[in-house]
C-alpha atoms as a PDB file:
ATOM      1  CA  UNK A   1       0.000   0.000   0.000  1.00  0.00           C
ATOM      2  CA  UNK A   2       2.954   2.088   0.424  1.00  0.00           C
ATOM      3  CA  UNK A   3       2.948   5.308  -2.244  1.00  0.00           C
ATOM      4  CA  UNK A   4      -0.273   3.796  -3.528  1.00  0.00           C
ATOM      5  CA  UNK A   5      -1.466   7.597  -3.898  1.00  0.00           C
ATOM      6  CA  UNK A   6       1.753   8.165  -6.508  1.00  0.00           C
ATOM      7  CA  UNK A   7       0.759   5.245  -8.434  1.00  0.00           C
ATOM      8  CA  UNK A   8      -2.740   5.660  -8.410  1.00  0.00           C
ATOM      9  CA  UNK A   9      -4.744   8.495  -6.733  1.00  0.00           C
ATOM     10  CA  UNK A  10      -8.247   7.049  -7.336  1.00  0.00           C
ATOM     11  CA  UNK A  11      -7.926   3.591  -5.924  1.00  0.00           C
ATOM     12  CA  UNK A  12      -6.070   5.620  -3.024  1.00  0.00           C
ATOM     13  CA  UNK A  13      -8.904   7.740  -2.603  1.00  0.00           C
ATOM     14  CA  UNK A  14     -11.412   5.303  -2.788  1.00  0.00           C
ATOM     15  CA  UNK A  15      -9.682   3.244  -0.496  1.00  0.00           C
ATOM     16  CA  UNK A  16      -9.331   6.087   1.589  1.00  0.00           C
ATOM     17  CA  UNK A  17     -13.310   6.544   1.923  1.00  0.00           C
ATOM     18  CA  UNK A  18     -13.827   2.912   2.909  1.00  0.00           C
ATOM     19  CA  UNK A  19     -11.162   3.006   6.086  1.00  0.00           C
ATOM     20  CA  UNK A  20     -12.706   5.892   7.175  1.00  0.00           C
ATOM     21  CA  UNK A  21     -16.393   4.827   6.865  1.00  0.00           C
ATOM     22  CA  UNK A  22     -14.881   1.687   8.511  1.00  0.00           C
ATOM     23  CA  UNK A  23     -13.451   3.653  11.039  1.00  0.00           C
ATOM     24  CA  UNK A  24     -16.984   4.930  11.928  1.00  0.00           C
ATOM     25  CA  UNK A  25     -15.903   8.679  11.105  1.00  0.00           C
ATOM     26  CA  UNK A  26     -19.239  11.128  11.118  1.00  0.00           C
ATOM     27  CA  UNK A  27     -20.212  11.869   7.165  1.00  0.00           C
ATOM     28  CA  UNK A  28     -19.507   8.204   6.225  1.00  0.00           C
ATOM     29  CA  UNK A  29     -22.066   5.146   6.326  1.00  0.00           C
ATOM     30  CA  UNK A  30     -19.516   3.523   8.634  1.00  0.00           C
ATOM     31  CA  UNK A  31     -20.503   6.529  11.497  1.00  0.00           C
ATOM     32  CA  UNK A  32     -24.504   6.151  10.897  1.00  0.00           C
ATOM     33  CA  UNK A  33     -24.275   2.433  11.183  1.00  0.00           C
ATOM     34  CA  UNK A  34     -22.151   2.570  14.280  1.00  0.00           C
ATOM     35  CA  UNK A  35     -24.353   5.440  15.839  1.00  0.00           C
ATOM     36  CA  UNK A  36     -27.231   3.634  15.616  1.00  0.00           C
ATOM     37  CA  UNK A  37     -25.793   0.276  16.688  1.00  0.00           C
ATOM     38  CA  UNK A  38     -24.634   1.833  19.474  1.00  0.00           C
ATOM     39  CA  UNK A  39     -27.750   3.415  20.467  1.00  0.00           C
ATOM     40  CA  UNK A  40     -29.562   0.474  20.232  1.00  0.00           C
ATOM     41  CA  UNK A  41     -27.405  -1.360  23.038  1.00  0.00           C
ATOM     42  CA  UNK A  42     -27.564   1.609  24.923  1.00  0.00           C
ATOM     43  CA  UNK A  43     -31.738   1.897  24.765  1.00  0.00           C
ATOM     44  CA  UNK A  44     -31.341  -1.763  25.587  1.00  0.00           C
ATOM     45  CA  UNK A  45     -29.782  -1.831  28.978  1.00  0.00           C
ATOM     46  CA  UNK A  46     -26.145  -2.860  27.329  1.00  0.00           C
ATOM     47  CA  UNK A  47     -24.212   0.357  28.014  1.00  0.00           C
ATOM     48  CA  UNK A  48     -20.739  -1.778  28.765  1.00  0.00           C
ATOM     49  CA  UNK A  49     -20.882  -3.662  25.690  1.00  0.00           C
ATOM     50  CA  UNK A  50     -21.724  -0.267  23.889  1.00  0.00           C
ATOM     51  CA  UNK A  51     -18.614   1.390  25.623  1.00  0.00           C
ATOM     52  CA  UNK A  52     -16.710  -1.344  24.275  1.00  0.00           C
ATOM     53  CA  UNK A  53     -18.063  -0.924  21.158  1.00  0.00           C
ATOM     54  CA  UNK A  54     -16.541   2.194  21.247  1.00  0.00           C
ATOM     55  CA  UNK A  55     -13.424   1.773  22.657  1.00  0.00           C
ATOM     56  CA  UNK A  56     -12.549  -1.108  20.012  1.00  0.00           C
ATOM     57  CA  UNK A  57     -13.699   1.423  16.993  1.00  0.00           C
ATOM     58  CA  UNK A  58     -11.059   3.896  18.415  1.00  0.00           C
ATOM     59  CA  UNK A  59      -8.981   1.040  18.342  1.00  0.00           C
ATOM     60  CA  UNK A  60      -9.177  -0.082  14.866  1.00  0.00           C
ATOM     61  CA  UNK A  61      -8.992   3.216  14.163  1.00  0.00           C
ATOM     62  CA  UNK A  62      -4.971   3.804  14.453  1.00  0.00           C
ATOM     63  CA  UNK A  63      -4.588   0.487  12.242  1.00  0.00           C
ATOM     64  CA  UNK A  64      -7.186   1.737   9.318  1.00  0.00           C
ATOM     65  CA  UNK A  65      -5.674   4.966   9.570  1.00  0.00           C
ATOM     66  CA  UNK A  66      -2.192   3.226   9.554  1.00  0.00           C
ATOM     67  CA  UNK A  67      -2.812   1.953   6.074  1.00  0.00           C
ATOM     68  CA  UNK A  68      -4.065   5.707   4.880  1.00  0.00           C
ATOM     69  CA  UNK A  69      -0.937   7.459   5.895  1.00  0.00           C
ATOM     70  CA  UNK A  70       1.165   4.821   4.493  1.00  0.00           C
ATOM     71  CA  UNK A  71      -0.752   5.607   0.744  1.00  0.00           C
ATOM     72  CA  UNK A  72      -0.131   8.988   1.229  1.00  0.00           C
ATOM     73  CA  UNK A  73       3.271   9.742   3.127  1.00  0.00           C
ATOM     74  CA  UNK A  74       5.107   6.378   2.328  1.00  0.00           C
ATOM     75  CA  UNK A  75       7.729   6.013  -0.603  1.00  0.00           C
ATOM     76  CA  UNK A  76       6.684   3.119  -3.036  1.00  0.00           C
ATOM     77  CA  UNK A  77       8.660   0.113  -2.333  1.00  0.00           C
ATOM     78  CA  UNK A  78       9.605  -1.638  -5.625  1.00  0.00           C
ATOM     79  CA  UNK A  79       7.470  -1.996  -9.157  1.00  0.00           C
ATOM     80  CA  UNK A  80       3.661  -1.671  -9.121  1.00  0.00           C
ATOM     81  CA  UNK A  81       2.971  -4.799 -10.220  1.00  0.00           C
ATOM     82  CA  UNK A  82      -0.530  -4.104  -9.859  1.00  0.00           C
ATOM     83  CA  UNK A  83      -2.726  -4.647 -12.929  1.00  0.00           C
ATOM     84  CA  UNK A  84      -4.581  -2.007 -14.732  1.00  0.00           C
ATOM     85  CA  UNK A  85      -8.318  -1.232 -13.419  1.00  0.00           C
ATOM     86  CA  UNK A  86     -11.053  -2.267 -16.208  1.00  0.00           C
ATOM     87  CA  UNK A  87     -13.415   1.160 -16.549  1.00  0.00           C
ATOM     88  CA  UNK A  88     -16.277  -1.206 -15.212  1.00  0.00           C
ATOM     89  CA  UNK A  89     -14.334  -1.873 -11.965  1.00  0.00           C
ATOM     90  CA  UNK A  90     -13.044   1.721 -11.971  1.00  0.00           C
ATOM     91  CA  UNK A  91     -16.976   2.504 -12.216  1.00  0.00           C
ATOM     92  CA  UNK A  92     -18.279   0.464  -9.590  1.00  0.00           C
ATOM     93  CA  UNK A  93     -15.631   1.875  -7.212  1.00  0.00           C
ATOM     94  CA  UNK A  94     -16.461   5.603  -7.975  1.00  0.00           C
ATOM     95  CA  UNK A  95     -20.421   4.449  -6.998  1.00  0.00           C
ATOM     96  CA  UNK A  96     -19.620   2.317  -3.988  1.00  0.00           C
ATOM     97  CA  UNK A  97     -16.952   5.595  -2.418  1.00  0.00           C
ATOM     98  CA  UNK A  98     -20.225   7.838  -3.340  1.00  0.00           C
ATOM     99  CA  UNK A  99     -22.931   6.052  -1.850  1.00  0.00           C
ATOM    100  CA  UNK A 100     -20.480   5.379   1.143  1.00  0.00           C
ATOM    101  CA  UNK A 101     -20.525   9.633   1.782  1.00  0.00           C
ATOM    102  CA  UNK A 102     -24.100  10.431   0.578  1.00  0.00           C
ATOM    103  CA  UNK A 103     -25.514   7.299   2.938  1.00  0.00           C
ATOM    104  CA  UNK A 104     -23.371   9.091   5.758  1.00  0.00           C
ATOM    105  CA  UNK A 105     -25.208  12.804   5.033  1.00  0.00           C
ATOM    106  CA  UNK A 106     -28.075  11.729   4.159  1.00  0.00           C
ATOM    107  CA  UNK A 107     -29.303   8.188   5.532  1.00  0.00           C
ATOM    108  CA  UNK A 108     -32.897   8.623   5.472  1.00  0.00           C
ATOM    109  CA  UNK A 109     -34.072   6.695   2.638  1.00  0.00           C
ATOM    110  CA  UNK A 110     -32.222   3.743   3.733  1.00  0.00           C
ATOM    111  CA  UNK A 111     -33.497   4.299   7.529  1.00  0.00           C
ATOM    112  CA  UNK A 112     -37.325   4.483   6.369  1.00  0.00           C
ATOM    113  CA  UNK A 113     -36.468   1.070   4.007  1.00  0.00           C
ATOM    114  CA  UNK A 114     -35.110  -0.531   7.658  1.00  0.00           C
ATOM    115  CA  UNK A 115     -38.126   0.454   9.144  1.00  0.00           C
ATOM    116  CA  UNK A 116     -40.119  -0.980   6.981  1.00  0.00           C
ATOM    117  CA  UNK A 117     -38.318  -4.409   6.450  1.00  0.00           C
ATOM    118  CA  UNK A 118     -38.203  -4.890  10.354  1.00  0.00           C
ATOM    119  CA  UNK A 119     -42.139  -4.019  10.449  1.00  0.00           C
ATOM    120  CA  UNK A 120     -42.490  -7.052   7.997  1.00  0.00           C
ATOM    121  CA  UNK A 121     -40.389  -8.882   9.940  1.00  0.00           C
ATOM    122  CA  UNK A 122     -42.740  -8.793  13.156  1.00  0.00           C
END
């Protein structure tokens, strides 16, 4: 991953998107699932296992941000030997980093769909 950036900025920045939406970092999906995850235990009674929760996400957050800084402020170490991204795959990426940001400003559609699949559900 080092210099990945250098080589090739979009798969860096897409990349970059996902750890931080993975990190649970607010205007990401990551943060709106985690938020309301963690709300949930707390309503529940669980308010150790949602301070857990918690302190684990700040956890994995030095190793997912780890990788970032190494695709942006590490040298490249040897050849890229990576092969070339088909404009399909290149595509699907650019939709999945977008719908990772929008779903983190604006989850509402996808809430109301929840809400409706869990009122089937009962």
């Amino acid at each position: 991953m080092a210099g990945l950036a250098e080589r090739r900025p979009p798969l860096a920045a897409a990349l970059t998107v996902f750890l931080v939406s993975l990190t649970g970092i607010p205007i990401t999906a990551g943060f709106v699932g985690k938020f309301y995850l963690f709300n949930a235990a707390v309503a529940s009674g669980w308010v150790v296992l949602a301070l857990v929760g918690v302190v684990m996400s700040v956890v994995s957050a030095y190793y997912y941000l780890r990788v970032v800084v190494a695709m942006y402020m590490a040298e490249p170490v040897g050849e890229d030997a990576w092969s070339a991204v088909s404009p399909s795959s290149a595509f699907a990426l650019a939709v999945c980093a977008a719908l990772t940001l929008l779903l983190g400003v604006w989850p509402a559609p996808l809430l109301a769909l929840a809400r409706i699949a869990a009122r089937s559900l009962m």
